[in-house]
Protein backbone atom coordinates (compact mmCIF):
# COMPACT_ATOMS: atom_id res chain seq x y z
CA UNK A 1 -14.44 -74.52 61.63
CA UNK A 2 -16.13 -73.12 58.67
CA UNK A 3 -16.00 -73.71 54.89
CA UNK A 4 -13.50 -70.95 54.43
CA UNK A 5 -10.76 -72.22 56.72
CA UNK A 6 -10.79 -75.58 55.88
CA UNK A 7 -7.75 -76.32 53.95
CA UNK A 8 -9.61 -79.19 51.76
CA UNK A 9 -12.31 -76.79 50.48
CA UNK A 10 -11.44 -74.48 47.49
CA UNK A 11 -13.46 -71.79 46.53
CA UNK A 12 -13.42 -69.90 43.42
CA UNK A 13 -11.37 -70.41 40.42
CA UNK A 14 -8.21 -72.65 40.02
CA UNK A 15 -6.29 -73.07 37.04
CA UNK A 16 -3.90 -75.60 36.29
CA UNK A 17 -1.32 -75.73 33.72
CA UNK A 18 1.45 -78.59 33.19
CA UNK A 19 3.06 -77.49 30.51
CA UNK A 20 2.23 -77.51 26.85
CA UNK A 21 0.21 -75.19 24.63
CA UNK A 22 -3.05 -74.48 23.76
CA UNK A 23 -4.00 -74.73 27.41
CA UNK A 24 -8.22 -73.66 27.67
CA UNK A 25 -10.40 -73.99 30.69
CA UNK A 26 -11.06 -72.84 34.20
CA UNK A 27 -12.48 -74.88 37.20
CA UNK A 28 -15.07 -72.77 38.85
CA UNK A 29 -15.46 -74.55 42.43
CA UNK A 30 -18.40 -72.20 43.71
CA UNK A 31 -19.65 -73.99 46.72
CA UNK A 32 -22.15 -76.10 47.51
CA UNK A 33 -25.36 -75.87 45.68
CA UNK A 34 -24.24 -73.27 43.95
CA UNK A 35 -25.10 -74.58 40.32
CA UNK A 36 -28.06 -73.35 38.99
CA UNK A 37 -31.93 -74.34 39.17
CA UNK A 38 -34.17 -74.53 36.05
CA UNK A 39 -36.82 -71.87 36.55
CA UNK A 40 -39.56 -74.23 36.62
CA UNK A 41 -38.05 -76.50 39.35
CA UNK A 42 -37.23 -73.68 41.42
CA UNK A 43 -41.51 -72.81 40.44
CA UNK A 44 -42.17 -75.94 41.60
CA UNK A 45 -40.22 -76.36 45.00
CA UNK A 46 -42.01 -73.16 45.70
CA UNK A 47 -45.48 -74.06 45.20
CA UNK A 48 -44.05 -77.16 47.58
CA UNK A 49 -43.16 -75.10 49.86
CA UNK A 50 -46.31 -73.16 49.84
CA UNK A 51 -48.20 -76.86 50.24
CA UNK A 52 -46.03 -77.66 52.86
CA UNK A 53 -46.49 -74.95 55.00
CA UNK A 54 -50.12 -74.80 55.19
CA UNK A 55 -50.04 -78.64 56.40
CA UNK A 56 -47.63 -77.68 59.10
CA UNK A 57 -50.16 -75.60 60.12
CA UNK A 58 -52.95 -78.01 59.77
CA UNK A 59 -53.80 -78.57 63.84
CA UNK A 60 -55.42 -81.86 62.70
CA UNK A 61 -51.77 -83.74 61.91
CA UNK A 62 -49.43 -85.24 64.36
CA UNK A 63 -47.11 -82.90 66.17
CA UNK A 64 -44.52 -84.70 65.10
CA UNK A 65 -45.53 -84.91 61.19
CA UNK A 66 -46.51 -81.24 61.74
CA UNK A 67 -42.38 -80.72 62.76
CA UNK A 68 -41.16 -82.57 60.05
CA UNK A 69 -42.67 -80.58 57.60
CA UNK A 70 -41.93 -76.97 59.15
CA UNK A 71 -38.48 -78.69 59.66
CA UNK A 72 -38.00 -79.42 56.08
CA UNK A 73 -39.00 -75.54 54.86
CA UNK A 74 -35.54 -73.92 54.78
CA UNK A 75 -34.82 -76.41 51.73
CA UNK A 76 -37.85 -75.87 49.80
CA UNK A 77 -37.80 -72.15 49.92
CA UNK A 78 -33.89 -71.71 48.96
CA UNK A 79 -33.57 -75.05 46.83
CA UNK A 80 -30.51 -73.20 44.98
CA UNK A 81 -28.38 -72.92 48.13
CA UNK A 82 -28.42 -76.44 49.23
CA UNK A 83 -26.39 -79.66 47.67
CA UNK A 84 -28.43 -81.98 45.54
CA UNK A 85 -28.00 -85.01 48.41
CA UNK A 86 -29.63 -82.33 50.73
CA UNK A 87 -32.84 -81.68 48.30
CA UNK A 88 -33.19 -85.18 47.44
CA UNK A 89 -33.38 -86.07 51.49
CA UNK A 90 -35.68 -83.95 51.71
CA UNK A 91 -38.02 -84.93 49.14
CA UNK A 92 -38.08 -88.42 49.86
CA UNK A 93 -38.99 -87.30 53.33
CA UNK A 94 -41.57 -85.25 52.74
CA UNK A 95 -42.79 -88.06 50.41
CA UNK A 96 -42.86 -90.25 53.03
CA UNK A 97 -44.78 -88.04 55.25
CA UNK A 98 -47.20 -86.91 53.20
CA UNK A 99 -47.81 -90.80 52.10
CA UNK A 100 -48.89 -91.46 55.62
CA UNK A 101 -50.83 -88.60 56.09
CA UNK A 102 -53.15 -89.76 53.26
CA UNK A 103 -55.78 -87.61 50.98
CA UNK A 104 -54.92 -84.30 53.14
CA UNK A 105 -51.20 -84.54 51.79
CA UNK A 106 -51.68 -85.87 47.93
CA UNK A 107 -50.66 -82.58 46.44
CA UNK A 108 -47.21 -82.04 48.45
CA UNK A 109 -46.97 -85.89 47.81
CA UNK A 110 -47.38 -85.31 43.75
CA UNK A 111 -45.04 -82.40 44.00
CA UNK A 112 -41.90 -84.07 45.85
CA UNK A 113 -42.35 -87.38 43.22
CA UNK A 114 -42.64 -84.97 39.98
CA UNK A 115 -39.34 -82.77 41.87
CA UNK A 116 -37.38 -85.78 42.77
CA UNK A 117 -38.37 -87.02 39.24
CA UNK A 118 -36.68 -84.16 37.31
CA UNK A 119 -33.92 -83.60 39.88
CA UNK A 120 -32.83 -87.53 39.20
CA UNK A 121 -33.16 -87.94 35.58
């Protein structure tokens, strides 16, 4: 079942009145993710991203390091469309990663810590 049969999942606008006057205000319910990105932390999940992949390609790294990161792409390149809980996972992970992977990895590492840095604060 998808987001737009669920019965607990709303959508769009809903407005709510009890009575009264002077009644202002609308609840937008978008959807996940959907609230907007500063321009410079989308800038800098991209240049991320662009880190990220060329260490996924880097033959030298564990396979399994080397899937991590290519597994972790979708959220760096459309940052917007995924929930905050999602972006934050996957920051810490790629911190993590590129922790272990030492020198070759210190400018994805930098990146995640000054992302997850901004994104929490």
């Amino acid at each position: 079942m998808n987001d737009d049969q669920r019965p607990d999942v709303q959508y769009g606008d809903r407005v709510t009145i009890h009575g009264g006057s002077g009644n202002i205000g609308i609840q937008h319910n978008n959807g996940p993710g959907a609230e907007a990105l500063p321009p410079e932390v989308v800038a800098l999940f991209a240049r991320l991203a662009a880190v990220v992949t060329e260490l996924a390609r880097d033959g030298r790294l564990p396979e399994a390091d080397r899937q991590s990161l290519s597994e972790a792409l979708p959220v760096l390149t459309s940052p917007a469309a995924e929930e905050p809980r999602s972006r934050r996972n996957t920051l810490l992970l790629l911190a993590g990663v590129a922790q272990s992977l030492g020198e070759a990895a210190a400018p994805a590492l930098g990146l995640a810590n000054q992302l997850l840095a901004l994104l929490s604060g």
